[in-house]
Protein backbone atom coordinates (compact mmCIF):
# COMPACT_ATOMS: atom_id res chain seq x y z
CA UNK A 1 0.00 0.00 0.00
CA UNK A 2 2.89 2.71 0.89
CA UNK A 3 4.05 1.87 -2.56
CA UNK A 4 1.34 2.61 -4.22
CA UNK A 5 1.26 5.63 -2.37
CA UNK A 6 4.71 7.09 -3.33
CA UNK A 7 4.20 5.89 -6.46
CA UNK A 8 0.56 8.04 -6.69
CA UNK A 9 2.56 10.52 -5.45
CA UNK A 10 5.57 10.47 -7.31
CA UNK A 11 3.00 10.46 -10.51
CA UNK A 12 0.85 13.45 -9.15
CA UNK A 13 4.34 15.65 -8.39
CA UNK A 14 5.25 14.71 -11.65
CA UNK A 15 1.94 15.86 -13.45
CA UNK A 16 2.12 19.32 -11.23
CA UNK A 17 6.01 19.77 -12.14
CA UNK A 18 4.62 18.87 -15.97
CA UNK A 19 1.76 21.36 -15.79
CA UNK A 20 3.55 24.23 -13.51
CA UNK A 21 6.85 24.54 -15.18
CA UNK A 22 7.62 22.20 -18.67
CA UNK A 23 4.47 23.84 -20.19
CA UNK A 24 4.95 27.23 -19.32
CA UNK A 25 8.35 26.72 -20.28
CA UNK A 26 7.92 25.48 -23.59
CA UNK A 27 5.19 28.46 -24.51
CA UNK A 28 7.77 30.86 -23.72
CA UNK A 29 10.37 29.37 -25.79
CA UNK A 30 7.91 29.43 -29.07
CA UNK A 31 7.05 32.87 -27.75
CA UNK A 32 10.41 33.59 -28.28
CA UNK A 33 11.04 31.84 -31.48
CA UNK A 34 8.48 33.52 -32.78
CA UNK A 35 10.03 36.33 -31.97
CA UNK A 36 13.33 36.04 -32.97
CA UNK A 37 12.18 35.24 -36.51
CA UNK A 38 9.97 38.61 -36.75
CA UNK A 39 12.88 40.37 -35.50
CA UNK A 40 15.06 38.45 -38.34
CA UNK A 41 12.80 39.45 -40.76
CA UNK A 42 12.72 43.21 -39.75
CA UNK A 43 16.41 43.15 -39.78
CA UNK A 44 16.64 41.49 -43.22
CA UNK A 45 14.05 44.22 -44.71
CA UNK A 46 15.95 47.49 -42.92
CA UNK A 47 19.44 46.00 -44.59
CA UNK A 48 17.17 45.57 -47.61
CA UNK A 49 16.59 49.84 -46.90
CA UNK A 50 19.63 50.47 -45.85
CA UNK A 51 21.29 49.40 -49.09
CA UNK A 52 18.49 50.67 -51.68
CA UNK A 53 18.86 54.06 -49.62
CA UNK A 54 23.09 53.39 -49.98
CA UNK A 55 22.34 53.17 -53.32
CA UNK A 56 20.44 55.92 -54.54
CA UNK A 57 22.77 58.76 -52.20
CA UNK A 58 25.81 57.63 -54.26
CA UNK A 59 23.91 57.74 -57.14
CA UNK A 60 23.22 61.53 -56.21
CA UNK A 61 26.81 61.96 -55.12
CA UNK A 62 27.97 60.54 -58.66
CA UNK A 63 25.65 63.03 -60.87
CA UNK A 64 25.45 65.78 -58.37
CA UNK A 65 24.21 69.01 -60.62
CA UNK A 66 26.44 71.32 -58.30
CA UNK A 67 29.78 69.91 -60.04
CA UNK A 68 31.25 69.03 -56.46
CA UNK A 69 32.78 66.56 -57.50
CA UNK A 70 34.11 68.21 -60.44
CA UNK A 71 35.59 70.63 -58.54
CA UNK A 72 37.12 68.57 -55.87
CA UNK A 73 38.98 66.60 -59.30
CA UNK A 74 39.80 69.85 -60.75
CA UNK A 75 41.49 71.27 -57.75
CA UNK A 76 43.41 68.00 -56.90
CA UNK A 77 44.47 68.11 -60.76
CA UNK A 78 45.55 72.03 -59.90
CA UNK A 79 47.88 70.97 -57.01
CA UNK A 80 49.57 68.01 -59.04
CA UNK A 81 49.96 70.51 -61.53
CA UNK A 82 51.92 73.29 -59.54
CA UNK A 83 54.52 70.13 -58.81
CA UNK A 84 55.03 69.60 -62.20
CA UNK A 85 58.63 69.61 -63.32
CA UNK A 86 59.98 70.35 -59.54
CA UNK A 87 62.37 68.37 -57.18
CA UNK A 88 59.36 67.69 -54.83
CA UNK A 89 59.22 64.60 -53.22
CA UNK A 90 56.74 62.71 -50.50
CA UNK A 91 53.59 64.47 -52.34
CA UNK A 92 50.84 63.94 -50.79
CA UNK A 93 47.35 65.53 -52.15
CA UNK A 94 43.86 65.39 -50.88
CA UNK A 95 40.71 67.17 -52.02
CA UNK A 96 37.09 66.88 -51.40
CA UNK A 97 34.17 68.76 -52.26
CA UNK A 98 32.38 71.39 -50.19
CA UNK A 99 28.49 71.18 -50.38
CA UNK A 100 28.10 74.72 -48.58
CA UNK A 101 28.74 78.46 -49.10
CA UNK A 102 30.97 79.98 -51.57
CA UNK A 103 34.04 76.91 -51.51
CA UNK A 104 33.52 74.31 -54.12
CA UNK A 105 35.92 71.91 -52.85
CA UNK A 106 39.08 72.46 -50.16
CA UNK A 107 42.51 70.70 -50.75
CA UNK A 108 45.92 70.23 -49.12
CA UNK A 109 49.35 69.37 -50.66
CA UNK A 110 51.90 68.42 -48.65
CA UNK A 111 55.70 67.95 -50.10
CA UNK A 112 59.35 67.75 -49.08
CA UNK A 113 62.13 69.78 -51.74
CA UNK A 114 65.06 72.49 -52.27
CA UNK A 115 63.75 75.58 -51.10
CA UNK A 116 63.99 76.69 -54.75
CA UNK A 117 61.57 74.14 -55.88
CA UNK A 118 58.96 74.66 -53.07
CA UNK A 119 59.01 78.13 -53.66
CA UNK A 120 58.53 77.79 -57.04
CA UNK A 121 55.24 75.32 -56.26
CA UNK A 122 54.51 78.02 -53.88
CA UNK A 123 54.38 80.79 -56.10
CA UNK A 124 52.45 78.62 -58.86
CA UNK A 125 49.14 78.00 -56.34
CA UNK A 126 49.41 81.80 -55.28
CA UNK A 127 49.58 82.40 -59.11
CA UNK A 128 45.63 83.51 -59.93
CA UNK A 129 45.73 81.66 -63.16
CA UNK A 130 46.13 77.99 -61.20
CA UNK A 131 42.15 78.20 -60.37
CA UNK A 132 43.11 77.65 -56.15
CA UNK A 133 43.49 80.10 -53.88
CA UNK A 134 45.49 79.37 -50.76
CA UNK A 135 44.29 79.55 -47.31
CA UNK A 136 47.38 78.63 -45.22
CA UNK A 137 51.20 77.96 -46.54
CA UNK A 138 53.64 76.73 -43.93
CA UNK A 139 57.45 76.17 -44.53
CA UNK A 140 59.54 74.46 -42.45
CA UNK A 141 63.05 72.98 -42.29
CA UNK A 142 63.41 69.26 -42.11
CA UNK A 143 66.69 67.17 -42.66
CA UNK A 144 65.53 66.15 -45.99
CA UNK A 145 64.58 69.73 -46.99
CA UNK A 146 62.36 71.98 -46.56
CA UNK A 147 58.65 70.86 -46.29
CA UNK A 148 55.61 72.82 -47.28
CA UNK A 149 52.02 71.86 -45.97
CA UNK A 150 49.39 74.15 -47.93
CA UNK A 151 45.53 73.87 -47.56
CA UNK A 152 44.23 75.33 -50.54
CA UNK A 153 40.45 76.23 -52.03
CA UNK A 154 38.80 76.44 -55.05
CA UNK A 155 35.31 79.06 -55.02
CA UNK A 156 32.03 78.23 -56.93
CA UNK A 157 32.13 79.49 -60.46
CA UNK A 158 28.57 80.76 -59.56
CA UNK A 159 29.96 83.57 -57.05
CA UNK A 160 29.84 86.91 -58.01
CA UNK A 161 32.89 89.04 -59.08
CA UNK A 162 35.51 90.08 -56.59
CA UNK A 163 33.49 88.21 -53.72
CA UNK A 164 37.01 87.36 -52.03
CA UNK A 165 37.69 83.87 -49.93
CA UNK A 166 34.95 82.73 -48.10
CA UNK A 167 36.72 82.70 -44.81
CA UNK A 168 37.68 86.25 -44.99
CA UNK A 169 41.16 85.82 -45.87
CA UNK A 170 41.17 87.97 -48.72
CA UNK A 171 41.49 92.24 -48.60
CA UNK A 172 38.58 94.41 -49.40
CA UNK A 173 38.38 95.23 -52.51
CA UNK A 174 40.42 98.73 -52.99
CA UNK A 175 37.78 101.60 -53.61
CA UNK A 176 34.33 100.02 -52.38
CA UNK A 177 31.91 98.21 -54.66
């Protein structure tokens, strides 16, 4: 008879642990599958956004109607070209386009020489036929020569005449407008 008794309730304890904590358990755990595969979804459709969105802004970079991008290869193309024939060596050149105000694209050329030759590059950006105009020029003796860091800029062919840097780094014009 005892038997029978721990075995009745062995069986019941087992029905209650059955009922109270291996079904509850299980709902939650295709709660959360069911979850997880919504969520995988979502994710799969915002990537799906992300990229069409990717997509179309560098398809607007690429034909922007502005010419930034024009202008950020032209000036780059104007700082090679003031190197051009000169003893300048570790040239580095960067330029990107501007997408505000009066500066189509800003630039910086960077090069080691004989003071002759950086000079010479020198005078070639401040030249106003090379299409830049310079916004900061530093010199300055290295063991290898003389190295010359200048951030140039190029302004929107769009600006009126005589409008000057957009920074303010130009003079007034001489006589007033």
């Amino acid at each position: 008879m005892t038997r029978r008794l721990v075995g009745l309730g062995l069986l019941v304890a087992t029905a209650v642990l059955y009922v109270g904590i291996t079904l509850p358990a299980r709902r939650e755990r295709d709660e959360a599958r069911a979850g997880f595969a919504q969520k995988r979804e979502e994710r799969e459709r915002l990537r799906v956004d992300v990229a069409r969105l990717e997509r179309r802004a560098s398809e607007r970079r690429a034909g922007a109607p502005d010419g930034a991008a024009a202008a950020a290869r032209a000036l780059r193309l104007s700082l090679l070209a003031a190197t051009r024939g000169l003893g300048i060596s570790d040239v580095q050149i960067a330029s990107h386009p501007e997408r505000r105000g009066s500066t189509a694209a800003r630039g910086r050329l960077v090069g080691t020489g004989r003071q002759p030759d950086v000079l010479r590059t020198a005078g070639r950006l401040a030249h106003p036929d090379s299409g830049v105009l310079l916004e900061r020029l530093d010199l300055a003796l290295r063991p290898e020569g003389i190295r010359m860091e200048a951030d140039a800029i190029s302004v929107r062919a769009d600006l009126p005449p005589r409008a000057g840097p957009p920074s303010g780094g130009g003079s007034p014009p001489v006589g007033g407008p």
